[in-house]
Protein backbone atom coordinates (compact mmCIF):
# COMPACT_ATOMS: atom_id res chain seq x y z
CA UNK A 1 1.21 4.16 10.45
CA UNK A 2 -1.74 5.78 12.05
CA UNK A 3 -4.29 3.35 12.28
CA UNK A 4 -5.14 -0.38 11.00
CA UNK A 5 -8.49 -1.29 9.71
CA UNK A 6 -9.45 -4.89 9.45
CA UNK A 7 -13.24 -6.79 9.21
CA UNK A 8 -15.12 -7.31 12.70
CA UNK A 9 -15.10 -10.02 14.90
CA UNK A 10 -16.54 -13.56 13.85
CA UNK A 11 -17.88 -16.83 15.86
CA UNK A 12 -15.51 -19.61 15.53
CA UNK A 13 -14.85 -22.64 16.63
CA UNK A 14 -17.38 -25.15 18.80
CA UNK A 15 -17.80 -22.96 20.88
CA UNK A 16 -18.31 -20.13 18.74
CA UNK A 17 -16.02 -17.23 20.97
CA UNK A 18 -15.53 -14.41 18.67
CA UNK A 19 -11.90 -14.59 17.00
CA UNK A 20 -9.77 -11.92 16.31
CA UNK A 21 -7.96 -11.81 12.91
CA UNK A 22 -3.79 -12.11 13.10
CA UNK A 23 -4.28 -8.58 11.44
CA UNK A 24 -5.94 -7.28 14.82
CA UNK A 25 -3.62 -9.26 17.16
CA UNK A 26 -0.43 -8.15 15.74
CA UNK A 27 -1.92 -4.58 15.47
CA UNK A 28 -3.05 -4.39 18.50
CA UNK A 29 0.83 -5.83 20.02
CA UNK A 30 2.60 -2.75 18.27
CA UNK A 31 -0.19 -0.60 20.13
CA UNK A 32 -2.28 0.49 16.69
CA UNK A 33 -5.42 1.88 16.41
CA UNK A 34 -7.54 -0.95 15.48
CA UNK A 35 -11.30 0.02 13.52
CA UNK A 36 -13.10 -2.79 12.24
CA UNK A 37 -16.62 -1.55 10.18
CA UNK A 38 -19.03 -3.81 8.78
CA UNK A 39 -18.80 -1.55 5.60
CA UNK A 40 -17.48 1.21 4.06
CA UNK A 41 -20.76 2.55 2.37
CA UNK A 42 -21.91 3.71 5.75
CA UNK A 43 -21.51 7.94 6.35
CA UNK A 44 -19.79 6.81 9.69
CA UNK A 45 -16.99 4.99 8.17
CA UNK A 46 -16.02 7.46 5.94
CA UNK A 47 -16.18 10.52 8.65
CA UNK A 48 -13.56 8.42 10.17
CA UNK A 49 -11.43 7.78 7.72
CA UNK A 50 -11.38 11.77 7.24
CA UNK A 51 -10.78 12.58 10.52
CA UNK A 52 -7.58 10.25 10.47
CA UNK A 53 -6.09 12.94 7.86
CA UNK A 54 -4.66 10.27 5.83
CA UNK A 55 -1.97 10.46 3.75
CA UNK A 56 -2.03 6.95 2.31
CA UNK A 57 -4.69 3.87 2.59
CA UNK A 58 -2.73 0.39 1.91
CA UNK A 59 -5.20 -2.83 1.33
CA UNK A 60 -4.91 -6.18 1.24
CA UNK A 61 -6.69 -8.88 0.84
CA UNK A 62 -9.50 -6.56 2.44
CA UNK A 63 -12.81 -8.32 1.74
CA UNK A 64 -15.01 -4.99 1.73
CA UNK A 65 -16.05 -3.33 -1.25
CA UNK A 66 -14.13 0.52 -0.66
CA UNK A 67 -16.57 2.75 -2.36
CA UNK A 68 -15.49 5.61 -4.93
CA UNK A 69 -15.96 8.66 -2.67
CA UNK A 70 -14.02 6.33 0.08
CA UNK A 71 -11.13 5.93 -2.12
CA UNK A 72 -11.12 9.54 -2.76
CA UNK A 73 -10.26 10.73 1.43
CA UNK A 74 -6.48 9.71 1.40
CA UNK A 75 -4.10 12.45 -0.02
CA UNK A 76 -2.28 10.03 -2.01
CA UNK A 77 -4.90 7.90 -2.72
CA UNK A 78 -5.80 4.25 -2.19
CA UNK A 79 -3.31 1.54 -3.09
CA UNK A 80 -3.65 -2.35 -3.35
CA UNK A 81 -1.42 -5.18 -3.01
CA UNK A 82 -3.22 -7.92 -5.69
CA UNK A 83 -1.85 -11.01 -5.72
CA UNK A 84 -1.82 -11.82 -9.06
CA UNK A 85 0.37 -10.40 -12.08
CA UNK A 86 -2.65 -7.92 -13.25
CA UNK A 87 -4.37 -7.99 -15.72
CA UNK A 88 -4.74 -11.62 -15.16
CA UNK A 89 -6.56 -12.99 -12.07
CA UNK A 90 -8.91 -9.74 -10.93
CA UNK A 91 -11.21 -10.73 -8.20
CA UNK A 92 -11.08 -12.15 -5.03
CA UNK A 93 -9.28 -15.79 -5.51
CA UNK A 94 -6.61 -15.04 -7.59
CA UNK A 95 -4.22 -17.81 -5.78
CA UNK A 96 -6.18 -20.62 -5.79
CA UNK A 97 -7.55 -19.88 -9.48
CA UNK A 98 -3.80 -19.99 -10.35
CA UNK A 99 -3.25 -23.02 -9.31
CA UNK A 100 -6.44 -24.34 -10.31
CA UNK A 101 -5.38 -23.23 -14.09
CA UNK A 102 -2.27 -24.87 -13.73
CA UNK A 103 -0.18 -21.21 -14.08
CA UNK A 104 3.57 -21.21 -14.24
CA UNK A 105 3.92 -18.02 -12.94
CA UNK A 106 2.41 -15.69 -10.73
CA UNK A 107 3.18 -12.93 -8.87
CA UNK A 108 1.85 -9.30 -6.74
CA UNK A 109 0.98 -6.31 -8.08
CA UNK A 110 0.87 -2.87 -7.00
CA UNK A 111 -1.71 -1.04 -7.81
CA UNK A 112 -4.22 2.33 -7.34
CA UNK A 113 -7.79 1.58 -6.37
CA UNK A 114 -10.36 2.66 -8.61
CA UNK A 115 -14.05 1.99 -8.94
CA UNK A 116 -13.43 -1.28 -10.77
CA UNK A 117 -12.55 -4.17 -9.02
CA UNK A 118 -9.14 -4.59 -9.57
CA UNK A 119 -8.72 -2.49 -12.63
CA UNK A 120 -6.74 0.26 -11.72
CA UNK A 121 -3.18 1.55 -12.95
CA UNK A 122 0.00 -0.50 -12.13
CA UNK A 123 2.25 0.92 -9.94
CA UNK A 124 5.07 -2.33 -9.73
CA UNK A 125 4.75 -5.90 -10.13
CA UNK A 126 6.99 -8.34 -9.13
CA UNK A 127 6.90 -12.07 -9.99
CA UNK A 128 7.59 -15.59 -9.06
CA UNK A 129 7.03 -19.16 -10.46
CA UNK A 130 4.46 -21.79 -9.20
CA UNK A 131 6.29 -25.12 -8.23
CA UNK A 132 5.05 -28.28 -8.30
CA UNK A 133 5.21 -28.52 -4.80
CA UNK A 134 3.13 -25.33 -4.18
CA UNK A 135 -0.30 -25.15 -2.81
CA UNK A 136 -2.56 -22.15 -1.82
CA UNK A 137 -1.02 -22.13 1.60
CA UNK A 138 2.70 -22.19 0.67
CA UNK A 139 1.65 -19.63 -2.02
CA UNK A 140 0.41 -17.45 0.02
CA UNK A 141 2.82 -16.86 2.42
CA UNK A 142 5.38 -16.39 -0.23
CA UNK A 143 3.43 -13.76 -1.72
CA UNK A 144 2.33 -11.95 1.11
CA UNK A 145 6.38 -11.29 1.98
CA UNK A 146 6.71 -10.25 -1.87
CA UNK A 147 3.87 -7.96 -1.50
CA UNK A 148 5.26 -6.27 1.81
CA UNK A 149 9.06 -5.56 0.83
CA UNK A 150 7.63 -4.70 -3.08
CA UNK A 151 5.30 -2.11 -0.87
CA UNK A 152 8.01 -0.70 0.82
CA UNK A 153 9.87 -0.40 -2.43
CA UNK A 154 6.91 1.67 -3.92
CA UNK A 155 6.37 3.40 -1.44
CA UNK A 156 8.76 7.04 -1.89
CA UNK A 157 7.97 7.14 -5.36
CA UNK A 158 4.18 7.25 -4.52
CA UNK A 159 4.98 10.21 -1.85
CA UNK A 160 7.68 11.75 -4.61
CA UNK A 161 4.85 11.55 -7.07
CA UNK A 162 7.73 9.64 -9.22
CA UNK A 163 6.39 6.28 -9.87
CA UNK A 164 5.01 5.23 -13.23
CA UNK A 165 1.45 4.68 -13.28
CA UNK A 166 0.65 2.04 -16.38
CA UNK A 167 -2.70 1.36 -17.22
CA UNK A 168 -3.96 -2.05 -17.48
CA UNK A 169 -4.64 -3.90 -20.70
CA UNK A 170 -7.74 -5.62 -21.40
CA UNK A 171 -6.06 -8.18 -23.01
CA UNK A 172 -5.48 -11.19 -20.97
CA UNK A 173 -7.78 -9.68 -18.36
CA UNK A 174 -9.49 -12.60 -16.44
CA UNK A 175 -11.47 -12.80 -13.16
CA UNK A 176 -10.52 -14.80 -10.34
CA UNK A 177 -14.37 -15.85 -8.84
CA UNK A 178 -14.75 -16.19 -5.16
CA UNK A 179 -13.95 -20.14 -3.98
CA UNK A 180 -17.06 -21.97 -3.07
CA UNK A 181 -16.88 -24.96 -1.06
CA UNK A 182 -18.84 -27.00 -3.34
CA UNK A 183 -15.83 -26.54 -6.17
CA UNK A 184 -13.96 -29.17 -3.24
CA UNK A 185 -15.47 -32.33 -4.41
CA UNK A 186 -13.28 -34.11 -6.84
CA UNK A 187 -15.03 -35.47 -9.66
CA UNK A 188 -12.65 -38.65 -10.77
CA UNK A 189 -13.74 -38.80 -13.86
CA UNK A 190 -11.50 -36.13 -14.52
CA UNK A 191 -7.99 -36.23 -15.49
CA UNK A 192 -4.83 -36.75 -12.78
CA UNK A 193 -3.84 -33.32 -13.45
CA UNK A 194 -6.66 -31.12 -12.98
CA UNK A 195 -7.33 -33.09 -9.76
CA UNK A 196 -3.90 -32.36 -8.95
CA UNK A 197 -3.80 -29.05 -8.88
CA UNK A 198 -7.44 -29.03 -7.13
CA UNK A 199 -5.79 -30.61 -4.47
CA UNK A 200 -3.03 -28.29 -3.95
CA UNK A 201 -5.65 -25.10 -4.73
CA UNK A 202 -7.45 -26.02 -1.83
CA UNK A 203 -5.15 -26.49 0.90
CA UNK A 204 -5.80 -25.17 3.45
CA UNK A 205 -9.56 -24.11 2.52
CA UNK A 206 -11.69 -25.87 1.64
CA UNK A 207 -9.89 -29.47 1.21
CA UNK A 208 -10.26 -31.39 -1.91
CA UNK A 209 -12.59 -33.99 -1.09
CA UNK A 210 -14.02 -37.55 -1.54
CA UNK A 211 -16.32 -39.99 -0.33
CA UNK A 212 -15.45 -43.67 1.23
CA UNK A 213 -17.61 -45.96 2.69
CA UNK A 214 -20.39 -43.52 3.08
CA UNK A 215 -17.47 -40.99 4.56
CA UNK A 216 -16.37 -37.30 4.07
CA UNK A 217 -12.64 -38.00 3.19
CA UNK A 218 -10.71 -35.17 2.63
CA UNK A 219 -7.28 -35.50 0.51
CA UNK A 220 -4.81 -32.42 1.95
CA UNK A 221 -1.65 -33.56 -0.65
CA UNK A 222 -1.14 -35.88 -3.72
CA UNK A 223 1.34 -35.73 -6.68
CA UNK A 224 0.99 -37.22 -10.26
CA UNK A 225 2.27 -40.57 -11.28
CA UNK A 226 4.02 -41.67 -14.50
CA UNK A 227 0.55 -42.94 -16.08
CA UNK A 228 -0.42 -41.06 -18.56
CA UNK A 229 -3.39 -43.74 -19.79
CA UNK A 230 -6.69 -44.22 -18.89
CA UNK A 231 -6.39 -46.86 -16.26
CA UNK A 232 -8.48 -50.60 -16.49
CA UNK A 233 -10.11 -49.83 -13.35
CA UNK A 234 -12.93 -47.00 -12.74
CA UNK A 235 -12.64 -43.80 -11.79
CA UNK A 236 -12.18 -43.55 -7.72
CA UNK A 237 -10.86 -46.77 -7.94
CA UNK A 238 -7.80 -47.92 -5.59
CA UNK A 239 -5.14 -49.26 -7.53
CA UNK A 240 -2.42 -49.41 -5.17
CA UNK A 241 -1.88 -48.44 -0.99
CA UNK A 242 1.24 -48.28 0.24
CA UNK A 243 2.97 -46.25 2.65
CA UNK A 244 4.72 -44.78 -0.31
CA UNK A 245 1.08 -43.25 -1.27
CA UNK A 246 -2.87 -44.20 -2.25
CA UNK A 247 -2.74 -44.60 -5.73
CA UNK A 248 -6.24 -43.88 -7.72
CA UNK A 249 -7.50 -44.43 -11.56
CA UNK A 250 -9.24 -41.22 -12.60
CA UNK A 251 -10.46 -40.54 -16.12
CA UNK A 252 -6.85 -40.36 -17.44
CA UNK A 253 -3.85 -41.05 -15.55
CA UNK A 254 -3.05 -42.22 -11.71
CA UNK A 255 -3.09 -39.47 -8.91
CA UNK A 256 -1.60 -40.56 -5.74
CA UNK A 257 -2.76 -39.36 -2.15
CA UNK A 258 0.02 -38.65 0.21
CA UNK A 259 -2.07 -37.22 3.29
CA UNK A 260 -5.32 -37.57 3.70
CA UNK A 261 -8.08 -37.28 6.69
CA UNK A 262 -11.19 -38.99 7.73
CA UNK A 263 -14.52 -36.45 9.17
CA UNK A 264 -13.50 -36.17 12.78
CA UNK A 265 -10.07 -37.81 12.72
CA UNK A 266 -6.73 -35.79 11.96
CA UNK A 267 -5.05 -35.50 8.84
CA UNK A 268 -2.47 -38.21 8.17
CA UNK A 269 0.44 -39.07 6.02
CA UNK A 270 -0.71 -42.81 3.66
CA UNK A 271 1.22 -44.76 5.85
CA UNK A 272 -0.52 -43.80 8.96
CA UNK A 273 -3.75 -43.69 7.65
CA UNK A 274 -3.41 -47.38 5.83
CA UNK A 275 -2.34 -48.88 9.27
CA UNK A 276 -6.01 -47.95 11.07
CA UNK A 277 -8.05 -48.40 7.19
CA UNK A 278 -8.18 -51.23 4.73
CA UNK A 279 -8.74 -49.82 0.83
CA UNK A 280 -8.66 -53.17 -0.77
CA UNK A 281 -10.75 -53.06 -3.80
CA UNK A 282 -11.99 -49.85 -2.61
CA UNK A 283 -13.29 -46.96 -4.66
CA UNK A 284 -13.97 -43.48 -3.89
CA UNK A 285 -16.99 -41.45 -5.36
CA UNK A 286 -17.69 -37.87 -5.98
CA UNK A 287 -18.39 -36.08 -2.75
């Protein structure tokens, strides 16, 4: 490995100090060549990738758009590990729309950059099935060790010039849209289920949400309950608080909270949160 290329530098934090991505720190450690340009369309960006002779340009989870002529400088091309079984999930979310969807599977895929976004030939795919105990975090990490030693595997037959190239098929293609923030506000009208696996689609980023008492309360884990019924109470209502779990009537069946975390405070398991809160006869509303 030559050199590592990663985005720039962004404010974070109260205090706003520029932080540097776990790509740069651990590149930096092994002593890498670290380049971080805004963009890829620029003339400088591209100079430099020629000048690093390249035989091979791995990306992951990138962010920047790599334009044609860009993907053109490596010898061997440009080669992507997607985190999705392709053709399903193209795009930039393709974990969190999983889950969202309620997949059984998923997986990584390795693939050669083309114009499209996320269209290219198959190289190798590998898979692995979505628990009910997964969320985007757990996900992730599980896939981004899949992605590494499936890499690795790929690798000599992309230098041999021996690996099978399969094009995608359109069928099945879908797109995975960016995850906006606003998607975090749980609508309780809706059944258990979907708000389930909102829940677990947006932990760690952005946090399903709610509102309480005028608060931002953010629900980091849940699971479903036996109830398959539309509850006698509202939607939002509280039905049940335990430390065993926050149990609340949505438009068909009973989700119940496990952790959850008040604006400002920590996140905290029901127990812990139900000694410091009262939710008798409470009801949460849309955020």
């Amino acid at each position: 490995m030559c050199a590592v290329f990663t985005q720039p530098d962004r404010p974070a934090g109260r205090g706003q100090a520029l932080h540097l991505s776990p790509v740069k720190r651990l590149a930096l450690e092994l002593g890498l060549a670290v380049y971080q340009p805004a963009t890829f369309k620029a003339p400088e960006a591209a100079s430099l990738l020629r000048a690093l002779q390249l035989d091979l340009l791995v990306v992951a989870a990138y962010g920047l758009i790599m334009p044609a002529a860009v993907l053109e400088i490596p010898r061997l091309g440009c080669i992507n590990i997607h985190a999705s079984l392709l053709p399903r999930w193209r795009g930039a979310a393709p974990i969190q729309r999983a889950l969202l969807a309620g997949d059984s599977t998923t997986g990584i895929t390795i693939m050669r950059m083309q114009a499209g976004l996320d269209t290219g030939p198959m190289l190798s795919s590998r898979s692995t099935d979505i628990s009910a105990q997964d969320n985007a975090a757990s996900l992730h990490d599980r896939l981004a060790a899949m992605g590494a030693d499936l890499m690795v595997e790929t690798l000599p037959g992309i230098e041999s010039a021996t690996v099978r190239e399969t094009p995608q098929p359109e069928v099945g293609a879908t797109y995975a849209h960016k995850i906006d923030k606003a998607e975090a506000g749980i609508d309780w009208s809706q059944d258990a289920g979907q708000i389930w696996r909102q829940v677990r689609a947006f932990n760690p980023w952005p946090v399903a949400e709610t509102r309480w008492d005028g608060q931002q309360l953010r629900i980091w884990e849940a699971q479903l309950t036996a109830a398959t019924a539309r509850p006698a109470e509202a939607p939002g209502s509280v039905l049940a608080a335990s430390a065993q779990g926050i149990d609340v009537a949505c438009g068909q069946g009973i989700l119940r909270i496990l952790r959850l975390q008040l604006a400002g405070r920590k996140s905290l398991d029901a127990g812990d949160f139900l000694k410091g809160q009262r939710l008798d006869g409470a009801r949460f509303a849309a955020s």
